[in-house]
N, C-alpha and C. Protein backbone atom coordinates (compact mmCIF):
# COMPACT_ATOMS: atom_id res chain seq x y z
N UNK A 1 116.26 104.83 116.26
CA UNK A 1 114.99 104.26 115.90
C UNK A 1 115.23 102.93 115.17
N UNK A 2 114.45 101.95 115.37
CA UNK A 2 114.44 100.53 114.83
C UNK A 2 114.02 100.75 113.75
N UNK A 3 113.96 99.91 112.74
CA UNK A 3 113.61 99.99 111.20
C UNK A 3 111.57 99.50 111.67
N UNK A 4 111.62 98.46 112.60
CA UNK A 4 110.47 98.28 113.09
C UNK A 4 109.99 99.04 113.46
N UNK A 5 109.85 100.10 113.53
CA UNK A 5 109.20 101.36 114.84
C UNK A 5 108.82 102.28 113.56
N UNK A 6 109.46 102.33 112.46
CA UNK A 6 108.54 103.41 111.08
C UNK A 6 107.78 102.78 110.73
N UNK A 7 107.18 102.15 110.88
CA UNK A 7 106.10 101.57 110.04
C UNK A 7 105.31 101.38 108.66
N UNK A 8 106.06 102.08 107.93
CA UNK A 8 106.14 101.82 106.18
C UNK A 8 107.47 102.18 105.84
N UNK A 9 107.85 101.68 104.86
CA UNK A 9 108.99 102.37 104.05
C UNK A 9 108.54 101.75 102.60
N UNK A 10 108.46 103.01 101.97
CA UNK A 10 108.15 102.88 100.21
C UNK A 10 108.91 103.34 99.74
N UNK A 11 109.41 102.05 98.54
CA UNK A 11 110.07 102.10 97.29
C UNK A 11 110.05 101.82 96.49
N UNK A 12 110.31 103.38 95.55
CA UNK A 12 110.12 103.33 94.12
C UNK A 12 111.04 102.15 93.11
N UNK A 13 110.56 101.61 92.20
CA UNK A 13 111.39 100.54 91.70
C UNK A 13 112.01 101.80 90.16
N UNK A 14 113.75 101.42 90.54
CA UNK A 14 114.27 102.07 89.30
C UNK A 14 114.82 101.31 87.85
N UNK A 15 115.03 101.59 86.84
CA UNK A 15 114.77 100.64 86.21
C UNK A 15 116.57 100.20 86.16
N UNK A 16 117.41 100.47 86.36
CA UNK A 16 118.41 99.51 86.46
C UNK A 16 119.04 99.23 87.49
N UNK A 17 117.90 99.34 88.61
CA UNK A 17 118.22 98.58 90.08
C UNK A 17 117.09 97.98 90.51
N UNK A 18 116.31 97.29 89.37
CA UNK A 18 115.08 96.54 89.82
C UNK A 18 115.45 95.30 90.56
N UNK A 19 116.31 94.26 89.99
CA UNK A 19 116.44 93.19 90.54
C UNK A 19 116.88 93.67 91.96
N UNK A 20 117.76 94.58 92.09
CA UNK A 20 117.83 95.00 93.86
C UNK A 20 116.60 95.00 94.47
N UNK A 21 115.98 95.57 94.04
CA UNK A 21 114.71 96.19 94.62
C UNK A 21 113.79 95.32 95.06
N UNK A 22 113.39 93.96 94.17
CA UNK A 22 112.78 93.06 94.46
C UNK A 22 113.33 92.10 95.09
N UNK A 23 114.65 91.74 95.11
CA UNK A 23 115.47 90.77 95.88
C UNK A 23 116.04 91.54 97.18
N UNK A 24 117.51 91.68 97.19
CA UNK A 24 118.15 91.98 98.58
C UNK A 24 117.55 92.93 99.12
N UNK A 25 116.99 93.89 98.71
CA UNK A 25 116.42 95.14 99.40
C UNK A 25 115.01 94.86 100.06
N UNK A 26 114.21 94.13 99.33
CA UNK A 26 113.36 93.38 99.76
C UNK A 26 113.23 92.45 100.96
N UNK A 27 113.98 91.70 100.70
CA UNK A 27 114.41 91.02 101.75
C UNK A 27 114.95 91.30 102.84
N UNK A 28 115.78 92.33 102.92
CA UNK A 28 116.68 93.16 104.21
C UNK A 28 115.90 94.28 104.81
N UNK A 29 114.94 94.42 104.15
CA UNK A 29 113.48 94.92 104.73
C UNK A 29 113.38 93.94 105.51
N UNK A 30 112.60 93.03 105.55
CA UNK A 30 111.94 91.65 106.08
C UNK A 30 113.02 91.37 106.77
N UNK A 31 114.31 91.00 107.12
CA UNK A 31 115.14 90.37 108.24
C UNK A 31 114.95 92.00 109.01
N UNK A 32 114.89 92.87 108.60
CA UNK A 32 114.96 94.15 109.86
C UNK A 32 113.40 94.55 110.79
N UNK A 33 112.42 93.45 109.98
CA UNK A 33 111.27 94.06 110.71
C UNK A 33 110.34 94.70 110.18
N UNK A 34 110.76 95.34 108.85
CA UNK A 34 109.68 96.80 108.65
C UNK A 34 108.39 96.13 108.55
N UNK A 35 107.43 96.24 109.00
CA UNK A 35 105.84 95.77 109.18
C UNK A 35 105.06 96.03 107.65
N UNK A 36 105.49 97.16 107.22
CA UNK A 36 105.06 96.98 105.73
C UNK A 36 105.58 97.89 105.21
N UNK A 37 105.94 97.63 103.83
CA UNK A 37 106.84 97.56 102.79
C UNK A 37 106.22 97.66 101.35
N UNK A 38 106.51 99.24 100.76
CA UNK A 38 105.21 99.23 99.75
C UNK A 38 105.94 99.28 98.46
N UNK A 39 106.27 98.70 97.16
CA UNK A 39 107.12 98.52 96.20
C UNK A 39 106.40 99.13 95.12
N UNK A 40 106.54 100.48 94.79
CA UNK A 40 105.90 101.16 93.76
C UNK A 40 107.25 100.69 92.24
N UNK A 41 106.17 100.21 91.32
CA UNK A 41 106.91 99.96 90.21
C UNK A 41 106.19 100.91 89.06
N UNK A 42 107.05 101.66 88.55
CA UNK A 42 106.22 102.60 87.10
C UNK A 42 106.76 102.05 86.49
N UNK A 43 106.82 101.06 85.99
CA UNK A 43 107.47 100.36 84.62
C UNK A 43 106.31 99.09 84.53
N UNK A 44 106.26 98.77 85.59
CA UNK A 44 104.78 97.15 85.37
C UNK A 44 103.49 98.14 86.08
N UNK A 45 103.44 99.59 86.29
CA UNK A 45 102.12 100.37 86.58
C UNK A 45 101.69 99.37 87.40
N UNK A 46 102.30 98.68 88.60
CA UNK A 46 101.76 97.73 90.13
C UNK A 46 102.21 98.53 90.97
N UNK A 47 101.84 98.38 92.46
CA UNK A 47 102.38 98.53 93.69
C UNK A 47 102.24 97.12 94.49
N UNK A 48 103.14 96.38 95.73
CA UNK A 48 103.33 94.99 96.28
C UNK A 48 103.78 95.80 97.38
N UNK A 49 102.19 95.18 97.92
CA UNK A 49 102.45 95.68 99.66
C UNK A 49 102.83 94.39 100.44
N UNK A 50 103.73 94.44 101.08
CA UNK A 50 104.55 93.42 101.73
C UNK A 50 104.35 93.89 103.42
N UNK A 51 103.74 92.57 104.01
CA UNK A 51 103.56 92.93 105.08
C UNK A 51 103.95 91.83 105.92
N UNK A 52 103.80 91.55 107.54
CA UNK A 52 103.98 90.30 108.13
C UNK A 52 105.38 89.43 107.91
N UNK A 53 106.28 90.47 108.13
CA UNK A 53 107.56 89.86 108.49
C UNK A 53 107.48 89.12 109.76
N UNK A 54 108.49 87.80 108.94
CA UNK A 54 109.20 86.64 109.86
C UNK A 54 109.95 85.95 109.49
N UNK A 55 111.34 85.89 109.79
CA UNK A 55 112.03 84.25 109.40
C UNK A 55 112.87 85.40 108.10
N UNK A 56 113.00 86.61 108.00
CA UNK A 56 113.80 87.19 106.47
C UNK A 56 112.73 87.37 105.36
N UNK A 57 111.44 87.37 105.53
CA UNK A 57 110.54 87.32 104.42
C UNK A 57 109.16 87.80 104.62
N UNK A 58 108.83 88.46 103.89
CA UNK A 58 107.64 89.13 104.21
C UNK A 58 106.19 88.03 103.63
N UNK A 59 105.91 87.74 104.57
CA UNK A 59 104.73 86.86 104.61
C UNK A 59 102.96 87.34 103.72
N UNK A 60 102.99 88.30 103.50
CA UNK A 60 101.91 88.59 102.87
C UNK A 60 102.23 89.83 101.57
N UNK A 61 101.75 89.36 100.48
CA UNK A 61 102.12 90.60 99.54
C UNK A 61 100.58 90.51 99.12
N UNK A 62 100.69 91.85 98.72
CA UNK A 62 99.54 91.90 97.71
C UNK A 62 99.90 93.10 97.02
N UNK A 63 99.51 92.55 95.36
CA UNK A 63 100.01 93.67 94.40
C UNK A 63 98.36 93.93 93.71
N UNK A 64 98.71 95.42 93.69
CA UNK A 64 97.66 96.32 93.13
C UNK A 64 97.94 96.86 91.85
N UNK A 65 96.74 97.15 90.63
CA UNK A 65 97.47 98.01 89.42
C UNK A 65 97.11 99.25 89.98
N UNK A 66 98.16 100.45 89.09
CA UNK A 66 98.03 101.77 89.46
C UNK A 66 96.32 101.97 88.55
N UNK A 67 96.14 103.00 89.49
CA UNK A 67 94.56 103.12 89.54
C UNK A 67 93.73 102.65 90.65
N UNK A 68 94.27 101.37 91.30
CA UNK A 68 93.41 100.85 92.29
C UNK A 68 94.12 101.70 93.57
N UNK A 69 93.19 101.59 94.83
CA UNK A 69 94.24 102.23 96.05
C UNK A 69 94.66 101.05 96.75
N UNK A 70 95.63 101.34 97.40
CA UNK A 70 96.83 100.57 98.13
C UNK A 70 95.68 100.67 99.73
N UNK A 71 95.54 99.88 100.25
CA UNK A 71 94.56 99.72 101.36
C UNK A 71 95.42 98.92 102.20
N UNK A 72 95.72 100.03 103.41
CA UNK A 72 96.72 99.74 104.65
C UNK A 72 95.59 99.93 105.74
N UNK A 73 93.99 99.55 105.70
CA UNK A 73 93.88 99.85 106.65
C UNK A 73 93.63 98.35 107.51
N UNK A 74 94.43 97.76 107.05
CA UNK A 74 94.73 96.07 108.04
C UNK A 74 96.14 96.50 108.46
N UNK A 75 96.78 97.16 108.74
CA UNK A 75 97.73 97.44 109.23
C UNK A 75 98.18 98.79 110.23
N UNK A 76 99.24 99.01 110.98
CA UNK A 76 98.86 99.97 111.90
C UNK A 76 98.76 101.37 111.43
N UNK A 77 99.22 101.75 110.27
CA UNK A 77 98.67 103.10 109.82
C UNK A 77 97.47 103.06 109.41
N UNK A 78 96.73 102.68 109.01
CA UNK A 78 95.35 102.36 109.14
C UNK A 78 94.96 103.45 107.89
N UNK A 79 95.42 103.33 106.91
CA UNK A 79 94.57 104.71 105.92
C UNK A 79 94.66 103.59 104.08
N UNK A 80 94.33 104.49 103.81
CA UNK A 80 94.17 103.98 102.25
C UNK A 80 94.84 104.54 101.22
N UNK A 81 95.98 104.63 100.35
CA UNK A 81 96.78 105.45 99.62
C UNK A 81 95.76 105.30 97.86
N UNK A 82 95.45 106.09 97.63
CA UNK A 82 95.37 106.24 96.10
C UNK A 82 96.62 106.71 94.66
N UNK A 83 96.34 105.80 93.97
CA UNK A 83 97.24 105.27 93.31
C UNK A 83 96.91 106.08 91.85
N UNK A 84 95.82 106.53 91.78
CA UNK A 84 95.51 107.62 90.03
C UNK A 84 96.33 108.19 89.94
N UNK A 85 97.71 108.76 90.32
CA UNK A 85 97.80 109.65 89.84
C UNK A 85 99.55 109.46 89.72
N UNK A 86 99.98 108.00 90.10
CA UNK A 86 100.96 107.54 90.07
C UNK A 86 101.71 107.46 88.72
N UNK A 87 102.93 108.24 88.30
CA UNK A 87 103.54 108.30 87.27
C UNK A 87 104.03 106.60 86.45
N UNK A 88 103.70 106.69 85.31
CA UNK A 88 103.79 105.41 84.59
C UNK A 88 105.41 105.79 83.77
N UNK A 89 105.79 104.48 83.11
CA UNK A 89 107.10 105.04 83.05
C UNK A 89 107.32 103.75 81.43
């Protein structure tokens, strides 16, 4: 299976592999394709949905605070994730 063909992959941000998380991992998402890319952080209580890979970089983010829902339905899973109940850290 292509990394393109799952169509989300979410990750939790840990706290002494954040800079991974937001840099190379981030990014090696985006050179492989994944269509969207959901970056749950319990330490800044956000989620950064990264979508519209091209070129190594994900072309559209949008960050939500926990409490709001994560709204994928512009994308091909098409649903809405709620975020209340997301552990703060």
């Amino acid at each position: 299976m292509r990394p393109q063909d799952l169509g989300l992959i979410a990750e939790v941000v840990s706290k002494d592999a954040k800079g991974n998380d937001y840099g190379p991992k981030k990014q090696a998402y985006a050179e492989a394709g994944v269509p969207v890319l959901l970056i749950v952080d319990p330490y800044e209580a956000k989620c950064h949905l990264c979508t519209s890979p091209k070129d190594g970089a994900h072309h559209s983010e949008l960050i939500t605070d926990f409490g709001e829902p994560v709204d994928l339905s512009c994308t091909p899973l098409g649903l809405t994730i709620s975020t209340d109940e997301f552990p703060r850290d």
